[in-house]
Protein backbone atom coordinates (compact mmCIF):
# COMPACT_ATOMS: atom_id res chain seq x y z
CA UNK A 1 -11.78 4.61 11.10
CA UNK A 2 -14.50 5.12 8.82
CA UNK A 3 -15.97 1.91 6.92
CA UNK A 4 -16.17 3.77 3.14
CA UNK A 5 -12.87 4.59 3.05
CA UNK A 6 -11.23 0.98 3.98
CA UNK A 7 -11.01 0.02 0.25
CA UNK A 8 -9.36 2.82 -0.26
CA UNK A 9 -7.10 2.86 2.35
CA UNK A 10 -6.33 -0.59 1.11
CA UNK A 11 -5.32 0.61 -1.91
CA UNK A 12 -3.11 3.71 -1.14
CA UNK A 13 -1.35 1.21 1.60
CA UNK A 14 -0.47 -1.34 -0.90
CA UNK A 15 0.57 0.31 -3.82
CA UNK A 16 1.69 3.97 -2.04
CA UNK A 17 2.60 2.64 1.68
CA UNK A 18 6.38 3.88 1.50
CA UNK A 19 8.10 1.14 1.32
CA UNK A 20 11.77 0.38 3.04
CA UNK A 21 14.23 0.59 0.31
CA UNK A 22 14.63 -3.29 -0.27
CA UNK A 23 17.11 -2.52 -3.01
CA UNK A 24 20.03 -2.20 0.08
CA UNK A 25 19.37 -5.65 1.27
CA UNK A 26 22.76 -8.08 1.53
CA UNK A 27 22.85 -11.39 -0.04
CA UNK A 28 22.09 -13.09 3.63
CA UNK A 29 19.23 -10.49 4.19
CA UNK A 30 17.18 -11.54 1.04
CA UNK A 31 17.47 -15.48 1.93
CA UNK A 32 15.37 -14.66 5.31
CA UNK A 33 12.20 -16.09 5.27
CA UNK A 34 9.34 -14.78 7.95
CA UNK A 35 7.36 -17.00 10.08
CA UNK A 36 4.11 -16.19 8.02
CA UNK A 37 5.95 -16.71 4.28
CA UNK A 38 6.03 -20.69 5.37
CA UNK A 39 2.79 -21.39 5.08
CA UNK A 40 3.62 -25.12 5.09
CA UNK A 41 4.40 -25.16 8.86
CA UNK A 42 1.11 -23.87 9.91
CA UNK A 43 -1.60 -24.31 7.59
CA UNK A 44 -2.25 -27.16 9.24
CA UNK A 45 -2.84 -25.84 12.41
CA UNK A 46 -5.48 -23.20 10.56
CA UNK A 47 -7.44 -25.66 8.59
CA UNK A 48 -11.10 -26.54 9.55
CA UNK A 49 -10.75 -23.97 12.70
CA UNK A 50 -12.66 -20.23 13.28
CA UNK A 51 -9.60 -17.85 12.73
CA UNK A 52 -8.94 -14.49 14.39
CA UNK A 53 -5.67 -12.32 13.57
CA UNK A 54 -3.74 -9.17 15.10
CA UNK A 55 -2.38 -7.86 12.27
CA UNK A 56 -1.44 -4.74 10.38
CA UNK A 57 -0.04 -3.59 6.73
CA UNK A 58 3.16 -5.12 7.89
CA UNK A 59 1.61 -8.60 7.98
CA UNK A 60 2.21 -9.50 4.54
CA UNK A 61 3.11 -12.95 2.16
CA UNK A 62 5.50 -11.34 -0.51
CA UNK A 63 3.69 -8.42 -1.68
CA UNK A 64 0.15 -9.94 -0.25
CA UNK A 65 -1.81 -8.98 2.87
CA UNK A 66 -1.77 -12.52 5.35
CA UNK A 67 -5.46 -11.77 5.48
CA UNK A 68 -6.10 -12.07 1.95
CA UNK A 69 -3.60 -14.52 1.40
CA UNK A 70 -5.15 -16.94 4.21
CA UNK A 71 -8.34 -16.39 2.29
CA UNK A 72 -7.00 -17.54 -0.99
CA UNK A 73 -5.99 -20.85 0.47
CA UNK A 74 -9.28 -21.33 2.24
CA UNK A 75 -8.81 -20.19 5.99
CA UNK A 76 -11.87 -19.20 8.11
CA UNK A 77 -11.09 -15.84 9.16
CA UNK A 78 -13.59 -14.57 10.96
CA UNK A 79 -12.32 -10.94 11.99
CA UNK A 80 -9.35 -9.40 12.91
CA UNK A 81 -7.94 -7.15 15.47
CA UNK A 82 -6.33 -4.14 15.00
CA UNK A 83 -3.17 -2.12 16.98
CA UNK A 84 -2.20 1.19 17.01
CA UNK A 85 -2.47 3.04 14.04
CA UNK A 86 -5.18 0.16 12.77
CA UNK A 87 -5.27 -2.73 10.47
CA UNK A 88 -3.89 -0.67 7.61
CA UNK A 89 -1.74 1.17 8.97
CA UNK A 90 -3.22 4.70 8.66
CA UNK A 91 -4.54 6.82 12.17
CA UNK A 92 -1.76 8.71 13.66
CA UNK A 93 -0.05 7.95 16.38
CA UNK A 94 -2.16 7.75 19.61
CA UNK A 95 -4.95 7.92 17.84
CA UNK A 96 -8.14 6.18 19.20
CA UNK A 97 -9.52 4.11 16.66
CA UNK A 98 -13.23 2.33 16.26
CA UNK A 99 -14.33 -1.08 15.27
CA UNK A 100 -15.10 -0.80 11.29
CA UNK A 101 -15.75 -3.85 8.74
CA UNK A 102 -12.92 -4.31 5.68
CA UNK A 103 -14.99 -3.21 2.74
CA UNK A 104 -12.67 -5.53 1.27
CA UNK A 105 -13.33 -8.61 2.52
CA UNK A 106 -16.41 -7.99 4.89
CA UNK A 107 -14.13 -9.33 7.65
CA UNK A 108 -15.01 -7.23 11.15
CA UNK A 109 -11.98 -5.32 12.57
CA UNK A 110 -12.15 -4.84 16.26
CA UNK A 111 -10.15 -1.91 17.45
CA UNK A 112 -7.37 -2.95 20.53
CA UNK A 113 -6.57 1.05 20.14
CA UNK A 114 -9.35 2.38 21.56
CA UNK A 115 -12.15 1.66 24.01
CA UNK A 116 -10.00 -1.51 24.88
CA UNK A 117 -7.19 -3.15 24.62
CA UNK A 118 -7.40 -6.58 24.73
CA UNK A 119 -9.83 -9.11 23.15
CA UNK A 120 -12.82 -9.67 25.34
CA UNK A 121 -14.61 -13.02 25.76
CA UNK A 122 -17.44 -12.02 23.77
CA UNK A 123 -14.98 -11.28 21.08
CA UNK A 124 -13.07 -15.02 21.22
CA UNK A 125 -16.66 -17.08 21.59
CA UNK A 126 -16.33 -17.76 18.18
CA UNK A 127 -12.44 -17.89 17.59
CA UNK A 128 -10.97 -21.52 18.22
CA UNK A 129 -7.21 -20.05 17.30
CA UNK A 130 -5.52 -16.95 16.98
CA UNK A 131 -2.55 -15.11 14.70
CA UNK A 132 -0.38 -12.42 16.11
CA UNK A 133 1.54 -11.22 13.01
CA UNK A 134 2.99 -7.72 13.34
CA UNK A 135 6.83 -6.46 12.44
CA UNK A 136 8.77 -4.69 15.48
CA UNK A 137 11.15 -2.55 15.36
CA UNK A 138 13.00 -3.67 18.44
CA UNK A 139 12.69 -0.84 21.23
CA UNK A 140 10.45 -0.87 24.38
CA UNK A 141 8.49 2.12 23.74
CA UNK A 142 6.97 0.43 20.26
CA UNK A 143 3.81 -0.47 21.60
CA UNK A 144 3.45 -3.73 18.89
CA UNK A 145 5.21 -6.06 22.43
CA UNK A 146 2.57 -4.71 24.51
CA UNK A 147 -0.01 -5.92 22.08
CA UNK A 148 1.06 -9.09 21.86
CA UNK A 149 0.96 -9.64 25.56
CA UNK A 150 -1.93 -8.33 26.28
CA UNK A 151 -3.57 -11.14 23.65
CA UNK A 152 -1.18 -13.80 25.43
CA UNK A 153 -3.12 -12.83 28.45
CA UNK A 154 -6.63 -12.78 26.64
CA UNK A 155 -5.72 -15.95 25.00
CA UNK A 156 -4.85 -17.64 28.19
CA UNK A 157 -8.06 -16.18 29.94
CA UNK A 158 -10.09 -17.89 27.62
CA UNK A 159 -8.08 -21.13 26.89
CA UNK A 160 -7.50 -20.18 23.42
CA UNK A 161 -4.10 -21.19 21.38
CA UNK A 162 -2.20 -18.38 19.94
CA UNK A 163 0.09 -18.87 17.16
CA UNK A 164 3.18 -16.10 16.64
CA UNK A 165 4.55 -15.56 12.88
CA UNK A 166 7.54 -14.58 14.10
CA UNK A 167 9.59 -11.73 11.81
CA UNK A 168 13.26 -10.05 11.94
CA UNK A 169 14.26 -7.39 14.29
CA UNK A 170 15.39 -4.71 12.47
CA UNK A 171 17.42 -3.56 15.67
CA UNK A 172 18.03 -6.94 16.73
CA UNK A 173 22.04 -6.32 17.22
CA UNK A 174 20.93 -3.25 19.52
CA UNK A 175 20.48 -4.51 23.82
CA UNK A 176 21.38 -0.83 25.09
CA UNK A 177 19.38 1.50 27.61
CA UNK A 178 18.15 0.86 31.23
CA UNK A 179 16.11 -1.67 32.26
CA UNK A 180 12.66 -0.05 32.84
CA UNK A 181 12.13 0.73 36.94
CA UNK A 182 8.44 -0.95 36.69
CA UNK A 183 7.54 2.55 39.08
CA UNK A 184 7.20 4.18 35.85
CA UNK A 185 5.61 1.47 33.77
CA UNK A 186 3.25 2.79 31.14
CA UNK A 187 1.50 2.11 27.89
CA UNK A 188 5.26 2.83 26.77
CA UNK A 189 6.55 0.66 28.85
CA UNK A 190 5.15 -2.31 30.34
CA UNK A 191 8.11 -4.61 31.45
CA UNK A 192 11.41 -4.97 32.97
CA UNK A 193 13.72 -4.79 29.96
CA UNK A 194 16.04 -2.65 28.40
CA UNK A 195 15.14 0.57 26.01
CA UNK A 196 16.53 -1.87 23.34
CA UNK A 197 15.43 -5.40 23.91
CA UNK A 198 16.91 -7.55 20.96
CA UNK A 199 14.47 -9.54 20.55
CA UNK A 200 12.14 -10.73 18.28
CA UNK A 201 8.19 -10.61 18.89
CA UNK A 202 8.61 -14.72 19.34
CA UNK A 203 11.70 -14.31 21.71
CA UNK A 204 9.65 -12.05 23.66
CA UNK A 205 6.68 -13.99 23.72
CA UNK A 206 8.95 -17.05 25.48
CA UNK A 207 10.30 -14.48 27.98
CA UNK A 208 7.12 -13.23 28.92
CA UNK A 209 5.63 -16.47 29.64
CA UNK A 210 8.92 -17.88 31.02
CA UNK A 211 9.71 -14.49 33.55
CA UNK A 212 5.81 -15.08 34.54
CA UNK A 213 5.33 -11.22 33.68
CA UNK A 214 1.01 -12.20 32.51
CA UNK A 215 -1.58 -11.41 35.17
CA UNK A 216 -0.76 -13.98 37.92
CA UNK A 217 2.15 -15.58 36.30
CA UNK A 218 0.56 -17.83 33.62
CA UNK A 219 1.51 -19.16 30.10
CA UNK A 220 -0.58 -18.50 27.09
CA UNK A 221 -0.41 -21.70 24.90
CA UNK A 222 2.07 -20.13 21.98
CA UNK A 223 3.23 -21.84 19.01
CA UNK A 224 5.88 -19.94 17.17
CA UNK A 225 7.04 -20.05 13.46
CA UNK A 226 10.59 -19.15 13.83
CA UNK A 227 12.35 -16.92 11.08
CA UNK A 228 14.37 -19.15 8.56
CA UNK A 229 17.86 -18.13 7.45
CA UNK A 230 17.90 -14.89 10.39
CA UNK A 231 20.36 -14.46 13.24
CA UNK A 232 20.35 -10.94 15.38
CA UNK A 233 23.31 -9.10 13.84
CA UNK A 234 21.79 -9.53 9.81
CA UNK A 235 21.01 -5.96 8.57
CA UNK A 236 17.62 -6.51 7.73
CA UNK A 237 15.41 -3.99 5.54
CA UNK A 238 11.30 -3.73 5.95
CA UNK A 239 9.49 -3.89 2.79
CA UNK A 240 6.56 -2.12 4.75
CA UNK A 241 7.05 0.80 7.24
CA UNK A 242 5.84 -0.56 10.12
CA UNK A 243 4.08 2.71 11.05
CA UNK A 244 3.55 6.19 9.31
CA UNK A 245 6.16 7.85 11.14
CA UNK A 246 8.85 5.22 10.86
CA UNK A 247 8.80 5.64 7.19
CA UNK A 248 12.48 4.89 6.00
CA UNK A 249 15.03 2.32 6.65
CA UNK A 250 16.95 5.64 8.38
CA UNK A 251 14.29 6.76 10.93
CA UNK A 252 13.94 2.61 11.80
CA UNK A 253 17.57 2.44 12.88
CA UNK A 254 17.95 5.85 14.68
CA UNK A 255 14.72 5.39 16.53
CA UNK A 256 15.85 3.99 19.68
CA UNK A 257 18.23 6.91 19.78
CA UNK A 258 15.49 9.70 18.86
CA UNK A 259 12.37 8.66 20.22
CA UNK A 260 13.58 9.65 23.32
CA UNK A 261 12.48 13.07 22.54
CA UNK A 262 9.30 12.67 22.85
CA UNK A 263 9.95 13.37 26.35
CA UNK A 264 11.40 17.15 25.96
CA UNK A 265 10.54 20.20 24.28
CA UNK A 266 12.08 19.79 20.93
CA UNK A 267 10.55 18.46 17.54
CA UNK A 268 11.73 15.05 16.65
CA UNK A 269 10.53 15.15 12.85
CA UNK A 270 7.17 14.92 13.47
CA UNK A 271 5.15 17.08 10.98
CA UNK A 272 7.80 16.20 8.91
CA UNK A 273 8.19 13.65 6.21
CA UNK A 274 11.60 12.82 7.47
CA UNK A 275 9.91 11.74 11.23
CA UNK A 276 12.85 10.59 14.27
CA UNK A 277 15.59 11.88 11.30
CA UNK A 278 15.91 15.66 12.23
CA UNK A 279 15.71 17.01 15.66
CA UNK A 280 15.54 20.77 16.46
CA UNK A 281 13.51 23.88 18.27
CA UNK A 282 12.34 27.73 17.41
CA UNK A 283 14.82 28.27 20.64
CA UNK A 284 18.06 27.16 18.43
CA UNK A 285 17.51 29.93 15.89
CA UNK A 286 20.96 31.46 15.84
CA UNK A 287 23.00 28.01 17.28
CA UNK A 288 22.43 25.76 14.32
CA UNK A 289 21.66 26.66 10.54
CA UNK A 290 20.00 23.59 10.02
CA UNK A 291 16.11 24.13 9.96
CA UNK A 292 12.99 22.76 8.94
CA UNK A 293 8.98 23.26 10.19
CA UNK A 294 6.55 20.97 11.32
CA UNK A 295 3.31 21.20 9.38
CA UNK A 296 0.16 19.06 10.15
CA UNK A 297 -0.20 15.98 7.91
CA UNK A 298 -3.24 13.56 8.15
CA UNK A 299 -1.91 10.14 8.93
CA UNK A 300 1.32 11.15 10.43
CA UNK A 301 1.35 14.02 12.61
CA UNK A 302 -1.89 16.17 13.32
CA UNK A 303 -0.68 18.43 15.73
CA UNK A 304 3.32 18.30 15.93
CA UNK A 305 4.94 20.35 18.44
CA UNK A 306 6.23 23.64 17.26
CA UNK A 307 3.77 23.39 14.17
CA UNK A 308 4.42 26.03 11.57
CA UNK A 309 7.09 27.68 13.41
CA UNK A 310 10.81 27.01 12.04
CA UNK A 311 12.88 24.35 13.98
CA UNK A 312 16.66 24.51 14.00
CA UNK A 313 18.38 21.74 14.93
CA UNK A 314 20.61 18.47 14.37
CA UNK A 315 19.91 16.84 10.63
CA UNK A 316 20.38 13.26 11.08
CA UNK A 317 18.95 12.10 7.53
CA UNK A 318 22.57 11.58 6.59
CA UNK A 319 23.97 10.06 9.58
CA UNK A 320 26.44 7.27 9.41
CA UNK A 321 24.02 4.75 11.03
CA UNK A 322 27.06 1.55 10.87
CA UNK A 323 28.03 3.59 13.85
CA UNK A 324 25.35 2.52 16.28
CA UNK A 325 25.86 -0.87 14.53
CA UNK A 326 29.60 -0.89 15.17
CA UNK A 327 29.13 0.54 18.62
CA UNK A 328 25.86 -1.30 19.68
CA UNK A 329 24.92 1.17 21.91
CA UNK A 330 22.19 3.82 21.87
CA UNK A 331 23.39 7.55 21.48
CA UNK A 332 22.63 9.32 23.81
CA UNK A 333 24.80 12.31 23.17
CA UNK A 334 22.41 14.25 21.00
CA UNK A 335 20.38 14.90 23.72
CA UNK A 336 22.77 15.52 26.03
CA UNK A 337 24.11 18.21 23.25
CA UNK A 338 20.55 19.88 23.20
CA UNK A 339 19.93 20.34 26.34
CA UNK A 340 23.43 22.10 26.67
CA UNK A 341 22.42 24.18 23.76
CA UNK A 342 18.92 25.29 24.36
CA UNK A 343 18.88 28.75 26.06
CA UNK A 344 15.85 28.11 27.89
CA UNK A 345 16.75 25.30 29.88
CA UNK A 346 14.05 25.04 32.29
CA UNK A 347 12.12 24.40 29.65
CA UNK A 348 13.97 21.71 27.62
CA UNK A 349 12.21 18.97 30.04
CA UNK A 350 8.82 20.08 29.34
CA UNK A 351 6.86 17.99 26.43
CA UNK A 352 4.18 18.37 24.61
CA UNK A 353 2.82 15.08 26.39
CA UNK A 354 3.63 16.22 30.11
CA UNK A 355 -0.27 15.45 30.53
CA UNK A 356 -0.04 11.97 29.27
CA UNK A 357 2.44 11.00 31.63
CA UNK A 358 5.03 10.81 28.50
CA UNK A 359 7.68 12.74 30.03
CA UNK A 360 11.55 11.83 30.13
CA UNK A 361 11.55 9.56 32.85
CA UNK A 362 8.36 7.37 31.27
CA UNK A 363 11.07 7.30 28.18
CA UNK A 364 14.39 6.72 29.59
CA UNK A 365 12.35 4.26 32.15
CA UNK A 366 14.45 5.72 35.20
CA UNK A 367 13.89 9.07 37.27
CA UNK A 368 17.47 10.41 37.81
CA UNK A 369 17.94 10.74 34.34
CA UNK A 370 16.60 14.33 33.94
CA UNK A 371 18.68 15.64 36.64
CA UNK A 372 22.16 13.71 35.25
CA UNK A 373 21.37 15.42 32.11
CA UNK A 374 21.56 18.81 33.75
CA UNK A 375 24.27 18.48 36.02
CA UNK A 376 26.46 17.08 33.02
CA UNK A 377 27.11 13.81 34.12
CA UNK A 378 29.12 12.25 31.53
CA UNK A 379 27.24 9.39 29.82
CA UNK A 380 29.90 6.65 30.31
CA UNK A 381 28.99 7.83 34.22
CA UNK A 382 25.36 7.46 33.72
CA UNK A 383 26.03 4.01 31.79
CA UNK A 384 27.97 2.50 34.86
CA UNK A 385 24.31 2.84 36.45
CA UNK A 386 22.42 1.36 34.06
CA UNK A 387 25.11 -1.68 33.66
CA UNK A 388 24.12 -4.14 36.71
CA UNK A 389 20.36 -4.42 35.40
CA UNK A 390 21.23 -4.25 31.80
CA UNK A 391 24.33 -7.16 32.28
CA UNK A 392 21.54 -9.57 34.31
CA UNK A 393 18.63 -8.90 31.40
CA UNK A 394 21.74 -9.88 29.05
CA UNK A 395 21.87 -13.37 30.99
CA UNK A 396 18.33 -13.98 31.78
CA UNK A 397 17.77 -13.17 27.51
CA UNK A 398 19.66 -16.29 26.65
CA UNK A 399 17.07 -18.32 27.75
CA UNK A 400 14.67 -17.33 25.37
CA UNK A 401 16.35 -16.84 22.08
CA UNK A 402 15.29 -18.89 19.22
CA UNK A 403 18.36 -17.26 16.82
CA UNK A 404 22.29 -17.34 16.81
């Protein structure tokens, strides 16, 4: 990240950032209040002490950053640490990013996306407390859970408190996929639970600490500001995207269903400004009319698969997304359906990220996946394995929820 454009990345965030359309919220939806909009409960707990925050353009008091807001009312924040795609929101996915200062308010960021990925005790000498404060989106392979334990463990390493603004799961009514066999654990995938956890960042923090999944089995020292007026089946529309390719209220919802693909050779929207809401290959030219063609855009998607050839494909922009709701389970016909259609299909399992480890099985979270796929096994089939793990997660969940 480069320090002389911060101010203006500040300013295209907060005044361009696309922003979920808020419009579609219900009356029960607009009476949720996040953890960090009640100030009340934990300025106390802030006041006279050396602050540090996790945060990212998500972490916002109405249409405020919590960083300049905690300013305004006098907090000692004395730098912040940023996740992937950085404290405003801008580098690309999987993007290494460097320390930088905010031009804005002179506060140092140090990068948890890069050279490390944890605080180190150098960087919490001077920190008495910390803030995690960064919106989810529900699924395992959204790397904002692994963040937050990785600075449980950091926190408890060096007997620091860490205080959680908890926020709304978008996908909260969604528990759905396999539970993650920990031989294929990744920087996708760090713990035992479901594709589709349904849980909040706070809910998660409990289970972590409770299921003794830290280094060693300890407990950081969490406080948690629950969500007022929330329970897990409210629809519940982002005013910020919580990263550049999840950029509408659309590509949130279908995202435990799509992201999947990052694990085979077709485009998932990427190089697209409809990201995770069309799917579709050069190889379907001929099989579906639908089409589109990745380009390279800064921010989003530098080097998309298939870029500047012409995808055909699936266009989900218009999909019926009360459907998942209704159903609660993750679809996981459309892949099923492209892989059936592709005329090359020794190559269908291939991805762009083979190198990275990202393949099907490091997305799905199980390794006979791939091979149920191609010999047809029909999902309700695959399901009935999944159903043992994903019934006990169910159970052991209870234990940790804060909301109805």
């Amino acid at each position: 990240m480069k320090i002389l454009s911060l101010c203006s990345i500040f300013i295209l965030l907060f005044s361009c950032t696309p922003k979920i359309n808020a419009a579609k919220k219900d009356t029960a939806s607009s009476a949720i209040k996040t953890g960090a909009e009640q100030t009340e409960l934990y300025l106390p707990l802030l006041k006279g002490k050396r602050v540090a925050v996790l945060a990212n353009q998500t972490s916002i008091i109405g249409k405020s950053h919590l960083v300049d807001s905690l300013q305004k009312l006098g907090i000692n924040i004395v730098k912040v640490f940023g996740p992937e795609h950085g404290f405003r929101g801008d580098a690309s996915a999987g993007a290494k990013i460097s320390d930088a200062i905010d031009e804005r308010t002179g506060i140092p960021i140090i990068s948890l996306y890069g050279k490390k990925n944890k605080p180190s005790a150098a960087d919490l000498q001077d920190v008495d407390i910390l803030i995690y404060d960064l919106q989810d989106v529900g699924v395992r392979f959204y790397t904002n859970i692994n963040a937050l334990a990785r600075l449980m463990q950091a926190c408890e390493e060096n007997k620091k408190p860490l205080l959680i603004l908890d926020r709304p799961n978008p996908n909260g009514y969604l528990i759905d996929g396999p539970i993650l066999d920990m031989k294929y654990k990744s920087g996708i995938g760090m713990f035992p639970i479901p594709m589709s956890h349904g849980l909040t960042v706070g809910e998660f923090a409990q289970m972590v600490n409770g299921e003794g999944w830290l280094e060693n089995k300890v407990k950081a020292d969490i406080k948690i500001i629950p969500v007022a007026n929330y329970n897990h089946d409210m629809r519940y529309v982002l005013p910020v995207a919580p990263s550049p390719n999840l950029n509408t209220e659309q590509a949130i919802l279908l995202y435990p269903s799509v992201c999947m693909f990052e694990g085979v050779y077709v485009n998932h929207g990427r190089g697209t400004y409809n990201p995770f809401t069309v799917l579709g290959s050069p190889a379907y030219k001929g099989i579906y009319s639908f089409s589109f063609t990745p380009k390279s855009i800064k921010g989003m998607a530098e080097t998309p698969i298939f870029m500047d050839e012409v995808c055909y494909g699936i266009d989900l922009r218009n999909y019926d997304t009360n459907i998942l709701r209704k159903s609660k389970k993750i679809n996981f016909e459309w892949i099923k359906e492209l892989y059936k259609a592709h005329p090359q299909k020794e190559k269908f399992f291939e991805s762009k990220f083979s190198n990275q480890m990202n393949n099907i099985e490091i997305q799905i979270g199980r390794g006979d996946f791939r091979q149920q796929i191609i010999d047809d096994v029909p999902i309700a089939t695959i399901r009935a394995g999944w159903e043992p793990g994903l019934k006990a997660y169910k159970a052991m969940r209870l234990k940790y929820v804060l909301y109805p």
